[in-house]
N, C-alpha and C. Protein backbone atom coordinates (compact mmCIF):
# COMPACT_ATOMS: atom_id res chain seq x y z
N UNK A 1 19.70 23.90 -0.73
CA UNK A 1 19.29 24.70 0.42
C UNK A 1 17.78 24.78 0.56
N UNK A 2 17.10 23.92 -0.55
CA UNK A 2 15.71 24.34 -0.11
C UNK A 2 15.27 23.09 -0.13
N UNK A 3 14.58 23.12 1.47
CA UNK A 3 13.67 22.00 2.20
C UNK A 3 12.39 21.65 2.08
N UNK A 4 12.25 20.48 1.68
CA UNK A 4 10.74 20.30 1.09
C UNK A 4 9.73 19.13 2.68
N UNK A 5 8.65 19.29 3.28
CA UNK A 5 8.14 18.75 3.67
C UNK A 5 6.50 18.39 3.64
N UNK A 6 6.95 16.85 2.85
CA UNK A 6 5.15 16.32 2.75
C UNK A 6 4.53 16.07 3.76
N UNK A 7 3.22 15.99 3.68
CA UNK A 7 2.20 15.78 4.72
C UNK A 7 1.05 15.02 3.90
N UNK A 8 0.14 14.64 4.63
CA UNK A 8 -1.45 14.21 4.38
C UNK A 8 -1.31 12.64 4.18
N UNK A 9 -0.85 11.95 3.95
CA UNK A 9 -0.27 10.69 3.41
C UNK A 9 -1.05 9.41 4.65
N UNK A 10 -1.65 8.51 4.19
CA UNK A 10 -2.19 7.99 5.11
C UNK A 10 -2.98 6.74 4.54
N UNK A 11 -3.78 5.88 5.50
CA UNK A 11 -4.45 4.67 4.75
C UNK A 11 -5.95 4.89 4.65
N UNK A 12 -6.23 4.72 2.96
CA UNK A 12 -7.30 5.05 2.83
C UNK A 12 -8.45 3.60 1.96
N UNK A 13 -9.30 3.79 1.61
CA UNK A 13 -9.88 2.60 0.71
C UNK A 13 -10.03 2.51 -0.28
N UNK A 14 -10.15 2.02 -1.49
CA UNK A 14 -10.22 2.17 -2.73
C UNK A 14 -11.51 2.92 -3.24
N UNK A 15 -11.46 4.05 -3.98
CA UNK A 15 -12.41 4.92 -3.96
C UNK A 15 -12.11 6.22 -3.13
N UNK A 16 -11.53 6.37 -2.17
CA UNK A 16 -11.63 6.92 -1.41
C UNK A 16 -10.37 8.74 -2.02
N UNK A 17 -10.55 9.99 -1.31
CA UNK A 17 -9.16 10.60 -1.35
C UNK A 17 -8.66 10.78 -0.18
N UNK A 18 -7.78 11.56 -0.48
CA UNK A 18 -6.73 12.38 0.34
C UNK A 18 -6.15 13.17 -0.49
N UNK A 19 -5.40 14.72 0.62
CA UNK A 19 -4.92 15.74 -0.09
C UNK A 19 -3.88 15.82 0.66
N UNK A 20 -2.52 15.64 -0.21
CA UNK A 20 -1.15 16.13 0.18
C UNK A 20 -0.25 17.35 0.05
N UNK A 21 0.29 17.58 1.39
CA UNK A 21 0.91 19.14 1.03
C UNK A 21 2.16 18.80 0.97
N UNK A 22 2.82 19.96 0.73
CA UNK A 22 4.53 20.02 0.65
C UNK A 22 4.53 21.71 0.65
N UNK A 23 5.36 21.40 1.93
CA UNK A 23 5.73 23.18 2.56
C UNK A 23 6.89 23.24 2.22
N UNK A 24 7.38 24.14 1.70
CA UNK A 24 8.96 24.71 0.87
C UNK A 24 8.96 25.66 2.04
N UNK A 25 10.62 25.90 1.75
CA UNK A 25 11.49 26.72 3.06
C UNK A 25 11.99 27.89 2.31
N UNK A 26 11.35 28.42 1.12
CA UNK A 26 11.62 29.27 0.52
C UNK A 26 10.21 29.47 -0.42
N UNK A 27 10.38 30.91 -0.89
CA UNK A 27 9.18 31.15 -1.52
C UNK A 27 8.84 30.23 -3.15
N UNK A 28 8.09 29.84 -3.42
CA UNK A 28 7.64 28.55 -4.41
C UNK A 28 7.61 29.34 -5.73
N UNK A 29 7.30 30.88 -5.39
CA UNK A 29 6.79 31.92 -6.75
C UNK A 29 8.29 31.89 -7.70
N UNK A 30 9.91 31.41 -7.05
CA UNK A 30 11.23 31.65 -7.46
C UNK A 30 11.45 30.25 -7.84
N UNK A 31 10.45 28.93 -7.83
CA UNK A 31 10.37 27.55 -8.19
C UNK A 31 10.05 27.46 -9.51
N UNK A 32 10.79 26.97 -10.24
CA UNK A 32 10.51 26.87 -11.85
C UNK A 32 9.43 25.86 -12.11
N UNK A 33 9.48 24.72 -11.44
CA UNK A 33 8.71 23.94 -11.37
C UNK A 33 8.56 23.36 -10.17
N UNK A 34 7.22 22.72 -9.56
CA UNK A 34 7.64 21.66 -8.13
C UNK A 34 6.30 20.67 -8.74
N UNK A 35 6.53 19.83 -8.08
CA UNK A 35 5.73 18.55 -8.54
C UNK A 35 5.89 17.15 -7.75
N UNK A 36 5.05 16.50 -7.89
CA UNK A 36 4.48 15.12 -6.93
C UNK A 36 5.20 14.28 -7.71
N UNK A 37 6.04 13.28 -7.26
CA UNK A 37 6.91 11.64 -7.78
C UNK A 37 6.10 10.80 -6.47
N UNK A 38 5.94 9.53 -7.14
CA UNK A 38 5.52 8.48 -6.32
C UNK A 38 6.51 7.24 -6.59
N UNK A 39 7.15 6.08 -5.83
CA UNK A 39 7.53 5.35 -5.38
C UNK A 39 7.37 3.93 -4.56
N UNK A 40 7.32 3.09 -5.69
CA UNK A 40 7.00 2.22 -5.01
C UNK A 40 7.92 0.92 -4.53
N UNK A 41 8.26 0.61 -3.15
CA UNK A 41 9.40 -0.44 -3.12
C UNK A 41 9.83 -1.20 -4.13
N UNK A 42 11.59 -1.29 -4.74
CA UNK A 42 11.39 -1.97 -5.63
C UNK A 42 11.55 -1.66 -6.98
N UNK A 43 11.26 -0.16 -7.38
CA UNK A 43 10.41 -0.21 -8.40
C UNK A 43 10.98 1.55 -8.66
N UNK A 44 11.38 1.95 -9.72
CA UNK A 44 11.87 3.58 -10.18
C UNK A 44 10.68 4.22 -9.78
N UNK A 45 10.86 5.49 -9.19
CA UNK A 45 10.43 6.62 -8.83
C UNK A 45 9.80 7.34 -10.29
N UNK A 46 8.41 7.64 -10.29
CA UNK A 46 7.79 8.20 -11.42
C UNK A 46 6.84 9.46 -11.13
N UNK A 47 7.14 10.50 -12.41
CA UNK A 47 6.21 11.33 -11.87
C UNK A 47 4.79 11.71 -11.91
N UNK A 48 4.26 12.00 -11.04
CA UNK A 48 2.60 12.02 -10.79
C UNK A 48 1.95 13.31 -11.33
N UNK A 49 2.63 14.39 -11.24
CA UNK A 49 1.83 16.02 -11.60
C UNK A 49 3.21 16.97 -11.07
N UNK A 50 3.12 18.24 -12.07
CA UNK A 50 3.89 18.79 -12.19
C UNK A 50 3.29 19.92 -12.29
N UNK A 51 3.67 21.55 -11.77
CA UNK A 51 3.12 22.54 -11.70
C UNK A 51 4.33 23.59 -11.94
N UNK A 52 3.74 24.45 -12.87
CA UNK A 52 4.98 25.50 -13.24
C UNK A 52 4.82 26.65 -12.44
N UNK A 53 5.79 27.57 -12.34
CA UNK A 53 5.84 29.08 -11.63
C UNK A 53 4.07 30.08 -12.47
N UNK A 54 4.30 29.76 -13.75
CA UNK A 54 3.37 30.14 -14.01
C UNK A 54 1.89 29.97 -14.21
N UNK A 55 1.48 28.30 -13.55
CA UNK A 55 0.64 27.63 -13.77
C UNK A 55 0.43 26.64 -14.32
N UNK A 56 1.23 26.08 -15.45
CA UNK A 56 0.92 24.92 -15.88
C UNK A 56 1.20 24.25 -15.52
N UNK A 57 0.40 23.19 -15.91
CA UNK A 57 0.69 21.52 -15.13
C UNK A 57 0.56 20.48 -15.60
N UNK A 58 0.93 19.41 -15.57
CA UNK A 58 0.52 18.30 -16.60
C UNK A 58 0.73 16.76 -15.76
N UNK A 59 0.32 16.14 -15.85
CA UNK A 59 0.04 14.77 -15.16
C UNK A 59 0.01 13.36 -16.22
N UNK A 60 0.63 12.30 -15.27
CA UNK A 60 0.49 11.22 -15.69
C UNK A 60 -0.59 10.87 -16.06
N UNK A 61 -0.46 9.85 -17.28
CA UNK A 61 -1.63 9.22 -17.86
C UNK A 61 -2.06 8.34 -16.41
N UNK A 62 -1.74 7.64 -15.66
CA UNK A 62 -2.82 7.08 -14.89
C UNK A 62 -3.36 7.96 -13.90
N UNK A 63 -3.45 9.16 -13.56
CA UNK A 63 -3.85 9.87 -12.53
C UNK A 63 -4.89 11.08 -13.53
N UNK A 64 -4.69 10.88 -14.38
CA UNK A 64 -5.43 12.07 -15.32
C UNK A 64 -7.14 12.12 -14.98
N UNK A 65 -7.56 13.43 -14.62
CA UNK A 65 -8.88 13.01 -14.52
C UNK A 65 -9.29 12.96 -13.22
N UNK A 66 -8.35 12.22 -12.03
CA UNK A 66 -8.45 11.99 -10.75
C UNK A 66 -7.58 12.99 -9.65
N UNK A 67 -6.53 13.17 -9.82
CA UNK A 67 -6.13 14.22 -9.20
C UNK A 67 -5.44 15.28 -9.57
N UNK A 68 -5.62 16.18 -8.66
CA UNK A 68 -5.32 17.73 -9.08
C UNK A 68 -4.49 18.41 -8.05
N UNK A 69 -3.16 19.20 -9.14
CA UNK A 69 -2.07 19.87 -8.65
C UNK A 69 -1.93 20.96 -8.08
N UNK A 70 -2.13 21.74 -7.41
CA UNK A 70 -1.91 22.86 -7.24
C UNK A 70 -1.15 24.27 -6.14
N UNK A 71 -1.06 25.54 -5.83
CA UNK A 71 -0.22 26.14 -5.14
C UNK A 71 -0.62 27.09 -4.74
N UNK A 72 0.04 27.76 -3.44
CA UNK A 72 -0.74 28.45 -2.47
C UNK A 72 0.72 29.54 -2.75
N UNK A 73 1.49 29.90 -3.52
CA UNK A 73 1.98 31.10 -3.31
C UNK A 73 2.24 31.46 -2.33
N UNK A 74 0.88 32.17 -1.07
CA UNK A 74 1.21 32.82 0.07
C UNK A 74 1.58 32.18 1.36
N UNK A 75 1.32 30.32 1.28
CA UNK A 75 1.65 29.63 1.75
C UNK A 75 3.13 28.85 1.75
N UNK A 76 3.26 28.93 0.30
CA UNK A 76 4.75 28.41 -0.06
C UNK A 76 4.42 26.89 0.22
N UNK A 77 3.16 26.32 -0.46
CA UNK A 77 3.20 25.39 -0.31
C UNK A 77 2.27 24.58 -1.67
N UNK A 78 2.53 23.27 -1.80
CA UNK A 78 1.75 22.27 -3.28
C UNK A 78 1.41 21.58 -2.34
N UNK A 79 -0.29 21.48 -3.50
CA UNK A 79 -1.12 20.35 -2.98
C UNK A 79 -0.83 19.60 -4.02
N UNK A 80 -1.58 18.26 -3.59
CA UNK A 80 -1.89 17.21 -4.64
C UNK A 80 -3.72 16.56 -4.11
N UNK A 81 -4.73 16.77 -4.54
CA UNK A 81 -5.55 16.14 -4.24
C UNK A 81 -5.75 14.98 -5.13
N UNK A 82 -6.42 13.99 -4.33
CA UNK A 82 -6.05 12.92 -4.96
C UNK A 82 -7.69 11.87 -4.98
N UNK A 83 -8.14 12.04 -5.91
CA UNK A 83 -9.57 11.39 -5.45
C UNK A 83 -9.86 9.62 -6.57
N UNK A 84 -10.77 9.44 -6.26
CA UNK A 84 -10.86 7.84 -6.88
C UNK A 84 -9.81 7.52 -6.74
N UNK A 85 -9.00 6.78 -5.78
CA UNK A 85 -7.57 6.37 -5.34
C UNK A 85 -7.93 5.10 -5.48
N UNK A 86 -7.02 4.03 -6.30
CA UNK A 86 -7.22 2.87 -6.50
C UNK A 86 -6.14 2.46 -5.52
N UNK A 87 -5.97 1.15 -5.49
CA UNK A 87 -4.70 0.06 -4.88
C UNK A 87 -3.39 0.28 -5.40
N UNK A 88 -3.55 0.55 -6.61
CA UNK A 88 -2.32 1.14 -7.40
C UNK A 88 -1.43 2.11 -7.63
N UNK A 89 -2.56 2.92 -6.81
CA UNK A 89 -1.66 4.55 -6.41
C UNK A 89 -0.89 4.20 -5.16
N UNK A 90 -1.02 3.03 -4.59
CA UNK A 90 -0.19 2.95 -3.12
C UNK A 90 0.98 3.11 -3.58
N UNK A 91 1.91 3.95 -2.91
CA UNK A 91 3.23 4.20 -3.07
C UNK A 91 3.84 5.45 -1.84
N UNK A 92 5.06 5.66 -2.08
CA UNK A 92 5.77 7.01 -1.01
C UNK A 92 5.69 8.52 -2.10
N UNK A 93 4.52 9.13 -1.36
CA UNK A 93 4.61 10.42 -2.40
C UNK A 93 5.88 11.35 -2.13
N UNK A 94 6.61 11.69 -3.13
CA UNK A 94 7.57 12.95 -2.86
C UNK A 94 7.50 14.20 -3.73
N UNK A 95 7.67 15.27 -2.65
CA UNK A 95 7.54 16.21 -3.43
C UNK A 95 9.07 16.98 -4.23
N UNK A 96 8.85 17.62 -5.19
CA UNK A 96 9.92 17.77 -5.69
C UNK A 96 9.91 19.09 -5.98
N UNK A 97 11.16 19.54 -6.01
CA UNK A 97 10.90 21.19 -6.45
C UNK A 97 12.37 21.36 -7.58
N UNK A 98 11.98 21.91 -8.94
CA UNK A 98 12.97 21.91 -9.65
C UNK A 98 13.02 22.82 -10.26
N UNK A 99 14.77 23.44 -10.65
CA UNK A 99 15.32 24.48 -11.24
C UNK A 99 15.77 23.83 -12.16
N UNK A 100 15.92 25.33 -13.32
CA UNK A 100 16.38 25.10 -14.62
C UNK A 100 17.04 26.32 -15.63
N UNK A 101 17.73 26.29 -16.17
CA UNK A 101 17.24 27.58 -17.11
C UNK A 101 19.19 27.38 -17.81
N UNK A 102 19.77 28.98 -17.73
CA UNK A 102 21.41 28.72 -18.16
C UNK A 102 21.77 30.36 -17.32
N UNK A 103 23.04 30.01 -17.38
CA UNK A 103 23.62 31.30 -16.70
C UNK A 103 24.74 31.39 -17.71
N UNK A 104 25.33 32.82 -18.20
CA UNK A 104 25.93 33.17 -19.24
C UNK A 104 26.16 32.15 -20.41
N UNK A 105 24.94 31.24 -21.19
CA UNK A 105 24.56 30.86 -21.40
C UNK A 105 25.54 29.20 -21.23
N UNK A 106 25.26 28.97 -19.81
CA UNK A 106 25.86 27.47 -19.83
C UNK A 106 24.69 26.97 -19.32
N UNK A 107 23.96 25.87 -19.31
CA UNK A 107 22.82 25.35 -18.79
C UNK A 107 22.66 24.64 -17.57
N UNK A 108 21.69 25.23 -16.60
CA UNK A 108 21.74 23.86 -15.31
C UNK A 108 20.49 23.54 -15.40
N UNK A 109 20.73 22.49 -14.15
CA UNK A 109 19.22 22.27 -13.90
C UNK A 109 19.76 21.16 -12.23
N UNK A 110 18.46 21.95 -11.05
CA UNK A 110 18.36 21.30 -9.95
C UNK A 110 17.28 20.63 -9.06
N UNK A 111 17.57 20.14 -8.42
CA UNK A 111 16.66 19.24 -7.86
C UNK A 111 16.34 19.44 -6.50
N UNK A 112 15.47 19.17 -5.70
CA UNK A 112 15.35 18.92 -4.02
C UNK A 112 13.98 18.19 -4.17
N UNK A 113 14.15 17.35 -3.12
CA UNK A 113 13.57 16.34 -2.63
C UNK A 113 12.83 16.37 -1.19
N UNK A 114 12.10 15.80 -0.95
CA UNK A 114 11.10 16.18 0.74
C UNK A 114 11.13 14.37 0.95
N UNK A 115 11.29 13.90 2.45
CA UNK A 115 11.34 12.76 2.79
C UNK A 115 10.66 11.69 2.43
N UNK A 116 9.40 12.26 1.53
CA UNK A 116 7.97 11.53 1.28
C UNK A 116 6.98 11.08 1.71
N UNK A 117 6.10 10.86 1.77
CA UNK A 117 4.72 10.41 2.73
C UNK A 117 4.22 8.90 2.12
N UNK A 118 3.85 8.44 2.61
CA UNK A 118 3.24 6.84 2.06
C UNK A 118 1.80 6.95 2.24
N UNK A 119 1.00 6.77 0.82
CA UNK A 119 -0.17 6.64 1.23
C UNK A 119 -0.17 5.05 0.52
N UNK A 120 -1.62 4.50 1.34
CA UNK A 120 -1.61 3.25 1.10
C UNK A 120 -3.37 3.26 0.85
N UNK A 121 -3.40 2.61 -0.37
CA UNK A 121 -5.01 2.47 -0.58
C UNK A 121 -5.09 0.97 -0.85
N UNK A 122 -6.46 0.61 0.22
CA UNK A 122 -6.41 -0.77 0.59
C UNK A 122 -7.87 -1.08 -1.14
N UNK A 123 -8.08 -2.98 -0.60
CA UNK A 123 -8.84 -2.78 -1.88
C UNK A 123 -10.26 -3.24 -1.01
């Protein structure tokens, strides 16, 4: 039931950024985690940065250093800024928003997905 939609996604140059959002259809503060997957034709879906209810976050070794995760609470929405963008970051960003935990102690864990955005960094 909860709708994720990316934005910012676009063609840029090597070197260059861009900053991507993802607006949730529910409040993000009740999100255990939400976080950026990228995609490239072809090729398994991997994840880029990850941000907890309480702040933490942690990122792929190739993005480390270059872009940064973060959340607007009053917006109900994740960024991803994304700077020194090589050729290699070209892919379909998706945002993800995920549950977890157990209920009378049986364990779940869920997923939702946003359509994705394609950014493309030329060389």
């Amino acid at each position: 039931q909860v709708q994720l939609v990316e934005s910012g996604g676009g063609l840029v140059q090597s070197g260059g950024s861009l900053r991507l959002s993802c607006s949730a259809s529910v409040s993000i503060f009740s999100i255990n985690t939400m976080g950026w997957y990228r995609q490239v034709l072809g090729k398994q879906r991997e994840l880029v940065a990850g941000i907890t209810s309480s702040g933490g976050t942690n990122y792929a070794d190739s993005v480390k250093g270059r872009f940064t995760i973060s959340r607007d609470n009053a917006k109900n929405t994740v960024y991803l800024k994304m700077n020194s963008l090589k050729p290699e970051d070209t892919a379909v960003y998706y945002c993800n928003a995920h549950y977890s935990g157990s209920y009378d102690y049986t364990p779940y864990a869920m997923d939702y997905w946003g359509k994705g955005t394609l950014v493309t960094v030329s060389s």
